[in-house]
Protein backbone atom coordinates (compact mmCIF):
# COMPACT_ATOMS: atom_id res chain seq x y z
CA UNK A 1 0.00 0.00 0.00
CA UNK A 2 1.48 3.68 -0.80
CA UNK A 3 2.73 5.17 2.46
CA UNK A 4 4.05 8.88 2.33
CA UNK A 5 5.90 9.56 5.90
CA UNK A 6 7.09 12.93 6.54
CA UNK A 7 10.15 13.98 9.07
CA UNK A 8 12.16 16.98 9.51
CA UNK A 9 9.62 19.41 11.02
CA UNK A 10 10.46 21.23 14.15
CA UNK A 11 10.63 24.85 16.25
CA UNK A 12 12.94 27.14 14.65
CA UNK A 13 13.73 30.91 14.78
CA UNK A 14 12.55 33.63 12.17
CA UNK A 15 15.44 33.30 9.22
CA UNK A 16 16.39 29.40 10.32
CA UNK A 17 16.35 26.58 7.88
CA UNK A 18 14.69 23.50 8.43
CA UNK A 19 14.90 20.27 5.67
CA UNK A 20 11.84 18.65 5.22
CA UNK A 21 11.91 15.09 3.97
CA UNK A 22 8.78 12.79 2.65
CA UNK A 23 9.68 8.41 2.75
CA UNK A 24 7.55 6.81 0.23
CA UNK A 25 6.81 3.32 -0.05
CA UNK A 26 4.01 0.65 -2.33
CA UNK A 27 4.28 2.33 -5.33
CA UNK A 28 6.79 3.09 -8.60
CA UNK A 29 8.36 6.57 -6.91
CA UNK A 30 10.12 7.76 -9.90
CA UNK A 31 6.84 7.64 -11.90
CA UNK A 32 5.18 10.08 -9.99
CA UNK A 33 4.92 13.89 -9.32
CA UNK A 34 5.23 14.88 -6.47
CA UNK A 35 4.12 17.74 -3.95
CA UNK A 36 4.12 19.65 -0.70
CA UNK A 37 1.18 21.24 1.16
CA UNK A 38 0.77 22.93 3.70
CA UNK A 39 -1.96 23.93 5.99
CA UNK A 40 -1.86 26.85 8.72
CA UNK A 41 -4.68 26.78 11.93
CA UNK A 42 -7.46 28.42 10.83
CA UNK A 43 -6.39 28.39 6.48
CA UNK A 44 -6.83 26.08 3.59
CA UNK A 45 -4.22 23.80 2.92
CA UNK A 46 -2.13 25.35 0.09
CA UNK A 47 0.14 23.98 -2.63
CA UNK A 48 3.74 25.22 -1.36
CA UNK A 49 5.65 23.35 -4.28
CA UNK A 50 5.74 20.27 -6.93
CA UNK A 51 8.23 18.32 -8.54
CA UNK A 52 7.73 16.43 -11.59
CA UNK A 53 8.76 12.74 -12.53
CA UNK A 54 11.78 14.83 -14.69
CA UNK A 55 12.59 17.04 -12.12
CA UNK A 56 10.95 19.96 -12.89
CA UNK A 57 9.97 22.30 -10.41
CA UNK A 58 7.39 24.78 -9.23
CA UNK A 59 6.75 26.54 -6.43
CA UNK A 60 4.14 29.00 -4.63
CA UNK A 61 4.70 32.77 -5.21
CA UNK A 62 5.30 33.10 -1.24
CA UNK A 63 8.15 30.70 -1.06
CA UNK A 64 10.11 31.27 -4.44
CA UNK A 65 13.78 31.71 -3.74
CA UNK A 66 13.76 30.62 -0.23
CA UNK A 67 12.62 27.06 -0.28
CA UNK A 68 13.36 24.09 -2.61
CA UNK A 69 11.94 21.04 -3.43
CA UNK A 70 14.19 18.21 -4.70
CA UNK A 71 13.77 14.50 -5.35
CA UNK A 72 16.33 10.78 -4.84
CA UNK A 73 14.27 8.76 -6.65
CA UNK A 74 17.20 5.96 -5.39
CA UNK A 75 16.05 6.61 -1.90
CA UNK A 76 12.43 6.79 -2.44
CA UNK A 77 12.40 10.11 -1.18
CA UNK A 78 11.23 13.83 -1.93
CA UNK A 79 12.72 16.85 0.05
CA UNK A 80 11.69 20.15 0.76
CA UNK A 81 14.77 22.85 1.97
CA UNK A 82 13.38 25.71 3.58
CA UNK A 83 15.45 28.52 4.31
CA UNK A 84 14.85 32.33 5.72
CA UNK A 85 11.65 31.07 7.30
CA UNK A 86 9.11 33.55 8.79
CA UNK A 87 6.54 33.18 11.06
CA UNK A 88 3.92 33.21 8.26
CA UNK A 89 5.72 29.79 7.38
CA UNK A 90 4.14 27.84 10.45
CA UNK A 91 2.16 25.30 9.05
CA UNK A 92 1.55 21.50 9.15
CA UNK A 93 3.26 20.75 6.25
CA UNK A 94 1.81 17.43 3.84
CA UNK A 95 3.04 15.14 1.09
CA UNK A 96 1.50 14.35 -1.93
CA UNK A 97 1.24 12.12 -4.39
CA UNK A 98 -1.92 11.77 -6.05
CA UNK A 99 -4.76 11.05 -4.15
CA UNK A 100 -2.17 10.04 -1.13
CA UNK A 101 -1.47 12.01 1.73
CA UNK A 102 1.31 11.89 4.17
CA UNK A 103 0.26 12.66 7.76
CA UNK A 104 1.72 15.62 8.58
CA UNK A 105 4.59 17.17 9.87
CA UNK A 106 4.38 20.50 11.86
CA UNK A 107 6.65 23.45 11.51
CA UNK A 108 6.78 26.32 14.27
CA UNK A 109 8.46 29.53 13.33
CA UNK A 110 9.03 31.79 16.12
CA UNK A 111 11.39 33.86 18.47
C-alpha cells in the first residue's frame, strides 16, 4: 500500500532553515509527481511546491527563492529545503502524491 511519511519538522527561529523530507513506499516513486502542502490553523491547505517525474519544479509565489523542493528517486524520497523562514511559514506541512497524503509534519516559526 502507498505510504508517504514525513520527518524533519520542528521549532525554529525567524530566518532558520529547516529540511523537510517525505519516505515513500508501495508504489513506482520515480513515476510520480510529487508535492508539498501545507496547511496553517485556521487556512486552507495550500500547494507550497511540486516536482515532476523529470525534475521539474514549481513553487508557490510566497516561497520562491527561499525554499526548494528536490527529489532521490534511489532513496524513495522527496525533500523540501526551507530557508529564511518567517513566522507566516508555520504550518503543518503534507506530502503528496496523487490522491495520497502523508500525515503531517508540523513546523513552528518563532522567536
Amino acid at each position: 500500500q502507498v505510504q508517504l511519511v514525513e520527518s524533519g519538522g520542528g521549532l525554529v527561529q525567524p530566518g532558520g532553515s529547516l529540511r523537510l523530507s517525505c519516505a515513500a513506499s508501495g508504489f513506482t516513486f520515480s513515476s510520480y509527481s510529487m508535492n508539498w502542502y501545507r496547511q496553517a490553523p485556521g487556512k486552507e491547505r495550500e500547494l507550497v511546491a511540486g516536482i515532476s517525474r523529470n525534475g521539474v519544479t514549481t513553487y508557490a509565489d510566497s516561497v520562491k527563492g527561499r525554499f526548494t523542493i528536490s527529489r532521490d528517486n534511489a532513496e524513495n524520497t522527496v525533500y523540501l529545503q526551507m530557508n529564511s523562514l518567517k513566522p507566516e511559514d508555520t504550518a503543518v506541512y503534507y506530502c503528496y502524491r496523487i490522491n495520497y497524503w502523508g500525515q503531517g509534519t508540523q513546523v513552528t516559526v518563532s522567536s
